[in-house]
Structure formats: structure tokens, C-alpha cells
PDB file of N, CA and C in Angstrom:
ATOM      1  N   UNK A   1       0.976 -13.725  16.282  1.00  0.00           N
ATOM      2  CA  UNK A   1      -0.423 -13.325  16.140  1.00  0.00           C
ATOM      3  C   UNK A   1      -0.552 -12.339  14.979  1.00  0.00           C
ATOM      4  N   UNK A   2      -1.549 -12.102  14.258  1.00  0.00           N
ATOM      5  CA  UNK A   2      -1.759 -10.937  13.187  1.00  0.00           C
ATOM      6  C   UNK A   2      -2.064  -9.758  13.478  1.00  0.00           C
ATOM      7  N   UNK A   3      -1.889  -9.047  12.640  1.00  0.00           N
ATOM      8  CA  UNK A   3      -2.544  -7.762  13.229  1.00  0.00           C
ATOM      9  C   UNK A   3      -3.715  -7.420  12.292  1.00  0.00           C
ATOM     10  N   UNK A   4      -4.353  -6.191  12.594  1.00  0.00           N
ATOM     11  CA  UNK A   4      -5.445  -5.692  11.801  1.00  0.00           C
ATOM     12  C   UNK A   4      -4.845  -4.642  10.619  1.00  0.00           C
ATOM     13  N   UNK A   5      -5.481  -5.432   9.427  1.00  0.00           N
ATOM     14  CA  UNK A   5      -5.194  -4.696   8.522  1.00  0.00           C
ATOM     15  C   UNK A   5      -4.838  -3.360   8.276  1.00  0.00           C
ATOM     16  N   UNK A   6      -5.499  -2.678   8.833  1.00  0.00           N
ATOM     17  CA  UNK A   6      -6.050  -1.396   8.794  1.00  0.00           C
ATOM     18  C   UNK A   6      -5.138  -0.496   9.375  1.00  0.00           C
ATOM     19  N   UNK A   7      -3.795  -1.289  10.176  1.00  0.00           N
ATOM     20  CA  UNK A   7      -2.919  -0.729  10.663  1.00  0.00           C
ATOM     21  C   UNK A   7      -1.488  -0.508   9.601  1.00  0.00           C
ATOM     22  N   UNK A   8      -1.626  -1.049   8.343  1.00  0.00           N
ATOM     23  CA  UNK A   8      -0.779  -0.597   7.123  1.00  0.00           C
ATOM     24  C   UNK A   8      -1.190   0.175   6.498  1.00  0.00           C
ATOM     25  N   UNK A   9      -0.446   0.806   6.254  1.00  0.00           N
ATOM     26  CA  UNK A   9      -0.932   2.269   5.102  1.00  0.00           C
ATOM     27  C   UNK A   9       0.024   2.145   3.916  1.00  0.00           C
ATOM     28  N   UNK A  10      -0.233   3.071   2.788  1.00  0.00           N
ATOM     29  CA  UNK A  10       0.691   3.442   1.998  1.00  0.00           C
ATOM     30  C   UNK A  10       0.473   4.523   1.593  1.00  0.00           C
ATOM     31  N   UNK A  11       1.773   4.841   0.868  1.00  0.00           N
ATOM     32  CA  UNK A  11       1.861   6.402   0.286  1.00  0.00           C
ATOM     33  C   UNK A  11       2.102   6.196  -0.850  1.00  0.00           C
ATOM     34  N   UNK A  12       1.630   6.632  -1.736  1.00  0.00           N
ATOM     35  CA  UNK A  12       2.380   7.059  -2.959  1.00  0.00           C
ATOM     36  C   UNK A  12       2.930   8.065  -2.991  1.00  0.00           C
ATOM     37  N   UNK A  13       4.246   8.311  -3.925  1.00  0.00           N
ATOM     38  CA  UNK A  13       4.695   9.473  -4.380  1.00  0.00           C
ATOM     39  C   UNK A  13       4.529  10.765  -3.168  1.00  0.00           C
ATOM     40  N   UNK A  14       5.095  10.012  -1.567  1.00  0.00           N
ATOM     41  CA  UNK A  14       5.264  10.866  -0.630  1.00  0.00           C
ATOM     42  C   UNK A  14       4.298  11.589  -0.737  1.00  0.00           C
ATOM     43  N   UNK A  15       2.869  11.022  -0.862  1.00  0.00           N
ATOM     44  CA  UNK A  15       1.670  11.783  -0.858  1.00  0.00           C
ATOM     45  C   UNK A  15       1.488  11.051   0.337  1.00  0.00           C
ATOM     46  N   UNK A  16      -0.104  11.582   1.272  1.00  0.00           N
ATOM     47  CA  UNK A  16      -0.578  10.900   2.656  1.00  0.00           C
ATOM     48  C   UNK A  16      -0.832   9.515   2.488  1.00  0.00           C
ATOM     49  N   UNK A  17      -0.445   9.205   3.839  1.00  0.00           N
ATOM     50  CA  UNK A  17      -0.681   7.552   3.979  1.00  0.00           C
ATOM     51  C   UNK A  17      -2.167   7.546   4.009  1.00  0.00           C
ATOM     52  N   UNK A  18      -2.272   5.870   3.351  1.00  0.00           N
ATOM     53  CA  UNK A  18      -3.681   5.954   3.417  1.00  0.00           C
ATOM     54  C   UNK A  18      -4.161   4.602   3.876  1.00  0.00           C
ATOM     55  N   UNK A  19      -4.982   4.326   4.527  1.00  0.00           N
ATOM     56  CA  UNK A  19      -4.858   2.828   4.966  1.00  0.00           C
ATOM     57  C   UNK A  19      -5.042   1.448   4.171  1.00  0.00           C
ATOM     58  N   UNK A  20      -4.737   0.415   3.882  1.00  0.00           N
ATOM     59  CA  UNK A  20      -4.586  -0.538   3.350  1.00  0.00           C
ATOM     60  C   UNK A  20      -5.966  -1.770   3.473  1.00  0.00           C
ATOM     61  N   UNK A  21      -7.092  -1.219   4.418  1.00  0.00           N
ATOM     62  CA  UNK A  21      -7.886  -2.278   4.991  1.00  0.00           C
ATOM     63  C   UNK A  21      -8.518  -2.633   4.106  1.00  0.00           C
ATOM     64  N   UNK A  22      -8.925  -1.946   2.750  1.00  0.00           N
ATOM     65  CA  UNK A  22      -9.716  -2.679   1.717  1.00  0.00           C
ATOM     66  C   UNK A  22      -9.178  -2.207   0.455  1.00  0.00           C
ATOM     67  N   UNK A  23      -9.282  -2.640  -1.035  1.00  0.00           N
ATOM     68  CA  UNK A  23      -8.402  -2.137  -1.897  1.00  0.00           C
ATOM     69  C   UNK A  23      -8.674  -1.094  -1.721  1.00  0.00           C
ATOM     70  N   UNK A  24      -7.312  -0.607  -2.642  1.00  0.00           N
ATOM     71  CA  UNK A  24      -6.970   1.197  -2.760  1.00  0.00           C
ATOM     72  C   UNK A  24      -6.480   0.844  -4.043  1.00  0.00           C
ATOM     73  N   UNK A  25      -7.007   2.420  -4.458  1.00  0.00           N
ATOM     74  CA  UNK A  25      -6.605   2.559  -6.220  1.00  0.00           C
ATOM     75  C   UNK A  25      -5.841   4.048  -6.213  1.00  0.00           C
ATOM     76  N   UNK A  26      -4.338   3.260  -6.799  1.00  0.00           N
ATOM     77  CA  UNK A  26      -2.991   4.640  -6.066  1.00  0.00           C
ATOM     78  C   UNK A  26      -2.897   5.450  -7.173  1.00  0.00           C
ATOM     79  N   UNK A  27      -3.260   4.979  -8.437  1.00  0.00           N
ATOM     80  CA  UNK A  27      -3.136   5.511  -9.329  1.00  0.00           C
ATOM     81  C   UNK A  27      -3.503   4.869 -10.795  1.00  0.00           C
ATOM     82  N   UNK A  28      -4.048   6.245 -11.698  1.00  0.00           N
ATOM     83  CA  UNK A  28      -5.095   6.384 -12.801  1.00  0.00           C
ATOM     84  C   UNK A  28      -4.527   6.911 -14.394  1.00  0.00           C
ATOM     85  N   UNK A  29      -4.493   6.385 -15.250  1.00  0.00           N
ATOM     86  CA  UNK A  29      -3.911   7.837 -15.815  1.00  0.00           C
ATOM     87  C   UNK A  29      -3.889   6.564 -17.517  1.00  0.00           C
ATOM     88  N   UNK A  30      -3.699   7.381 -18.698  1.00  0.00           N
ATOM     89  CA  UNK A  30      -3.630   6.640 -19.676  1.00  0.00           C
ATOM     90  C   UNK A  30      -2.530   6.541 -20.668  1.00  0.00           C
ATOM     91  N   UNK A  31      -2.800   5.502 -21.769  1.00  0.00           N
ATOM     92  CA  UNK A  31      -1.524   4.873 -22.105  1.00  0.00           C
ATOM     93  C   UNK A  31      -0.634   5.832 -22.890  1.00  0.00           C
ATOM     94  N   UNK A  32      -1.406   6.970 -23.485  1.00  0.00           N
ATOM     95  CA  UNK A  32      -1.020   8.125 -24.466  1.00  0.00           C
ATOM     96  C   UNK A  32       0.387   8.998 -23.370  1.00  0.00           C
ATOM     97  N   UNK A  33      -0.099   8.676 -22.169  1.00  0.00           N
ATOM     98  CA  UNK A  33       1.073   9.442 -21.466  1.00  0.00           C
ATOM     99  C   UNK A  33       2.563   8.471 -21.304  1.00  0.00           C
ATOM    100  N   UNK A  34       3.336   9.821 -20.983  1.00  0.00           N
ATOM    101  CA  UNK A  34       4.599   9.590 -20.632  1.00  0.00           C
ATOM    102  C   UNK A  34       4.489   8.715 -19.433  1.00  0.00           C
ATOM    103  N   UNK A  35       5.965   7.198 -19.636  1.00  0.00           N
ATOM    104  CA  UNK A  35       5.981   6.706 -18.345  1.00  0.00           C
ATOM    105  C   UNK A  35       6.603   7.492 -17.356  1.00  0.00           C
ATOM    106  N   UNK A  36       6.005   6.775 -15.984  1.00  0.00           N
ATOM    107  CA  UNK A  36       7.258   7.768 -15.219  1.00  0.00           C
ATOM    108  C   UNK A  36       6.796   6.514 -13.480  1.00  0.00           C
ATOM    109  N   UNK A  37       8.098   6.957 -13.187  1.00  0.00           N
ATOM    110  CA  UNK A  37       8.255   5.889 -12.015  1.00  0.00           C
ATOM    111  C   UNK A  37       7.217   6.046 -11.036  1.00  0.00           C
ATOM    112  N   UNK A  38       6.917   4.927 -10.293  1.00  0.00           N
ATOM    113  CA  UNK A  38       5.974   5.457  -9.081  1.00  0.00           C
ATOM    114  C   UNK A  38       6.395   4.731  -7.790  1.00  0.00           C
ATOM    115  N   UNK A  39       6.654   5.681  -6.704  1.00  0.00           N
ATOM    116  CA  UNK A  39       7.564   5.686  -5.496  1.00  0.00           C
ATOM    117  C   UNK A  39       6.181   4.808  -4.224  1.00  0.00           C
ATOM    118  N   UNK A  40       6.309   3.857  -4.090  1.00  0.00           N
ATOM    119  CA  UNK A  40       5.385   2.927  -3.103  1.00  0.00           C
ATOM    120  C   UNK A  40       5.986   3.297  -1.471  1.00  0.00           C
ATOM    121  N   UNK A  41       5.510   3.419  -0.462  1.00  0.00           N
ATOM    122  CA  UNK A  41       6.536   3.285   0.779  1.00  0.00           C
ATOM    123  C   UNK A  41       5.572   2.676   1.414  1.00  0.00           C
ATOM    124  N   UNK A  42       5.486   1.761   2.316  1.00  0.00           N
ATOM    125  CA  UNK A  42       4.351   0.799   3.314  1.00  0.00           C
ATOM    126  C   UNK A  42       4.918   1.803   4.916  1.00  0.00           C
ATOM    127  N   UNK A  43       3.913   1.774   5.768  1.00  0.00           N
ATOM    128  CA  UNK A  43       3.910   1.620   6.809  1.00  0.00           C
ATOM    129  C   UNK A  43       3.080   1.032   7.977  1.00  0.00           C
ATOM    130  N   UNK A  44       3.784   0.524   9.018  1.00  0.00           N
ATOM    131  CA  UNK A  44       3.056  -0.485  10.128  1.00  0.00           C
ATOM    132  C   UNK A  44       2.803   0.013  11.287  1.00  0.00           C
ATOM    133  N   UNK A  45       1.740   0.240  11.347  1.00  0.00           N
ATOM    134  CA  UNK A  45       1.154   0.955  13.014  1.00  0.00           C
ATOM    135  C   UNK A  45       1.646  -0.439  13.992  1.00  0.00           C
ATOM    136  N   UNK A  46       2.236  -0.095  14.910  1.00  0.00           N
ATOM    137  CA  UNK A  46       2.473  -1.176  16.303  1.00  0.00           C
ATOM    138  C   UNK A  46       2.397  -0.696  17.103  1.00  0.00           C
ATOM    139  N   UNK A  47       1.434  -1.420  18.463  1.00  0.00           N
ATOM    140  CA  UNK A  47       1.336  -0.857  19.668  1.00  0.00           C
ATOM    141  C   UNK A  47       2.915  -1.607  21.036  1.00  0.00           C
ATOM    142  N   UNK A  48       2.126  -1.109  22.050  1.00  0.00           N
ATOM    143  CA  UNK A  48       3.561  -2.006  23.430  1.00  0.00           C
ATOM    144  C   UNK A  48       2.570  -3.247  23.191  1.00  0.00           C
ATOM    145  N   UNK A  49       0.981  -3.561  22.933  1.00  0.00           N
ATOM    146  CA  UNK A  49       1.056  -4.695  22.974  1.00  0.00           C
ATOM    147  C   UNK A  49       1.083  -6.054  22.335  1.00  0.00           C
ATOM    148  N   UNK A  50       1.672  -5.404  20.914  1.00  0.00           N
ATOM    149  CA  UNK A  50       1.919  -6.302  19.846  1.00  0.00           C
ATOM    150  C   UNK A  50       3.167  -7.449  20.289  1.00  0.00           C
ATOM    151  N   UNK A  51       2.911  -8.660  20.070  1.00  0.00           N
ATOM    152  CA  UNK A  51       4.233  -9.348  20.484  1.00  0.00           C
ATOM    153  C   UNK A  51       5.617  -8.995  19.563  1.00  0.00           C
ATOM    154  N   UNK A  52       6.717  -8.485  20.229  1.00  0.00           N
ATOM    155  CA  UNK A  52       7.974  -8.706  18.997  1.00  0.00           C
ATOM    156  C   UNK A  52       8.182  -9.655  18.471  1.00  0.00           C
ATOM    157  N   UNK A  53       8.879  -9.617  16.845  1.00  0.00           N
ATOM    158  CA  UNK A  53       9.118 -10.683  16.282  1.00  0.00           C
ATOM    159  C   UNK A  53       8.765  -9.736  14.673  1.00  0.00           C
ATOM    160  N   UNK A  54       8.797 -10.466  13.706  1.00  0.00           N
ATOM    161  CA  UNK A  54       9.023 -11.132  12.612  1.00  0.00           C
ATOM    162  C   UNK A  54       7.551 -10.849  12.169  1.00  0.00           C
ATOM    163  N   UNK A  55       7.184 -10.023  11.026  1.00  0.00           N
ATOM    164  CA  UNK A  55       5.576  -9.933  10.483  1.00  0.00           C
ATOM    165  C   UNK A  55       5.534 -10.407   9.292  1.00  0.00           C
ATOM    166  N   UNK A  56       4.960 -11.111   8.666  1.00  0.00           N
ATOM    167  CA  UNK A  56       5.118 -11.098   6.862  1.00  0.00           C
ATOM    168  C   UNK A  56       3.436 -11.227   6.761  1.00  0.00           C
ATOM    169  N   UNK A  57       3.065 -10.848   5.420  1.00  0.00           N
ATOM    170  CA  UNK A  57       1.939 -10.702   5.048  1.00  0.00           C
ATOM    171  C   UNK A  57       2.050 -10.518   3.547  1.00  0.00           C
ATOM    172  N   UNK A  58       1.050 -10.410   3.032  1.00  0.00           N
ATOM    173  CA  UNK A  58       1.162 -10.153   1.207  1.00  0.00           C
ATOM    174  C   UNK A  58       0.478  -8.979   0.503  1.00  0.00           C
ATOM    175  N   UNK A  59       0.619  -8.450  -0.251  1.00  0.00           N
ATOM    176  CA  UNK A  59       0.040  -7.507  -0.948  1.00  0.00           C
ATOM    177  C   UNK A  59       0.640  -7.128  -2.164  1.00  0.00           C
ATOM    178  N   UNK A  60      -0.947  -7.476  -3.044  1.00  0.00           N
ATOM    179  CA  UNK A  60      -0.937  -7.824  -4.394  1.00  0.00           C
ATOM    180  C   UNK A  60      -1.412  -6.693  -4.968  1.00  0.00           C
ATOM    181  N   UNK A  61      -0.296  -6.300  -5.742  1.00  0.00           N
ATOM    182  CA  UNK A  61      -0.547  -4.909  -7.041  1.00  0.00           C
ATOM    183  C   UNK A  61      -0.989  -5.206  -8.248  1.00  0.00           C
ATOM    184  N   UNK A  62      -1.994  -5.095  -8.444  1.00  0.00           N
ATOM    185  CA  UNK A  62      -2.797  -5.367  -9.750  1.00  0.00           C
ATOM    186  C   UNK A  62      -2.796  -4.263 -11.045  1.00  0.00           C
ATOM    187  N   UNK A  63      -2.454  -4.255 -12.087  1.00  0.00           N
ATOM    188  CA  UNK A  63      -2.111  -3.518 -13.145  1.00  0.00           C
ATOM    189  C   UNK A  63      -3.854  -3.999 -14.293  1.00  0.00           C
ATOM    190  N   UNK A  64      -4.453  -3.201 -14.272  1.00  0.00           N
ATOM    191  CA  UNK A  64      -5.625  -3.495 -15.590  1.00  0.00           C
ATOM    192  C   UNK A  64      -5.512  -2.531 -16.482  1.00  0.00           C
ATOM    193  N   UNK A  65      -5.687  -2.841 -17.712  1.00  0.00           N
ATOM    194  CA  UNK A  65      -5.788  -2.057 -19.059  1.00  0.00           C
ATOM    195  C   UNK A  65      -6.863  -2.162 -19.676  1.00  0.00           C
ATOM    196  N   UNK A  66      -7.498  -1.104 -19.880  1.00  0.00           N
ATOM    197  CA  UNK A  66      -8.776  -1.090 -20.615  1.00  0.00           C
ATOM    198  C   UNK A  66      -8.337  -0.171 -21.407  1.00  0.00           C
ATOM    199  N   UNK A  67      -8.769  -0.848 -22.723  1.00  0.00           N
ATOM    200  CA  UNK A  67      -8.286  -0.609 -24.300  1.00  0.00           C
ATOM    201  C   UNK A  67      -9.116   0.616 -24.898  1.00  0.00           C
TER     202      UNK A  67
END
């Protein structure tokens, strides 16, 4: 069975989780700057009455450049 979105979060850069239910924009910044890595971590809210097993789902990181 699926679960509700809204029960994944993410963090950036061990900053607060934040929930996943509609896009999120993790980060801003422009091309003049220094690169520097950026640390993703997911987490999954589960209750006792989620069935065990096996979850997969998708989530798509989108990169835009405006010139």
C-alpha cells in the first residue's frame, strides 16, 4: 500500500526536516559563487499500522539556471 507523502521529509545540510508533500526549494544561490557540496538525508515517518515490507517511490531533483 502507499503512504502519504507528507510523511517524507528532508534535510539539507543537517538543517530541519522539512516535509516533502509538495515541491521544496533546498537551495538558492549564484553562479559567481564557490562550489561546495550539498549533504541531502530523506526521512520516513511509519506508523504500527503501516504493512512491513519494501517502499520505493521517486524523487526528482531539478537543477534551473537563469542566466
Amino acid at each position: 500500500s502507499a503512504l502519504p507523502a507528507e510523511r517524507l521529509t528532508l534535510s539539507v545540510n543537517d538543517q530541519e526536516y522539512k516535509s516533502l508533500d509538495s515541491n521544496v526549494l533546498f537551495l538558492r544561490g549564484t553562479i559567481d559563487k564557490e562550489a561546495k557540496p550539498v549533504y541531502l538525508r530523506f526521512r520516513l515517518t511509519t506508523t504500527w499500522k503501516d504493512s512491513p515490507g519494501i517502499y520505493k517511490g521517486k524523487v526528482t531533483i531539478a537543477i534551473l539556471n537563469n542566466p
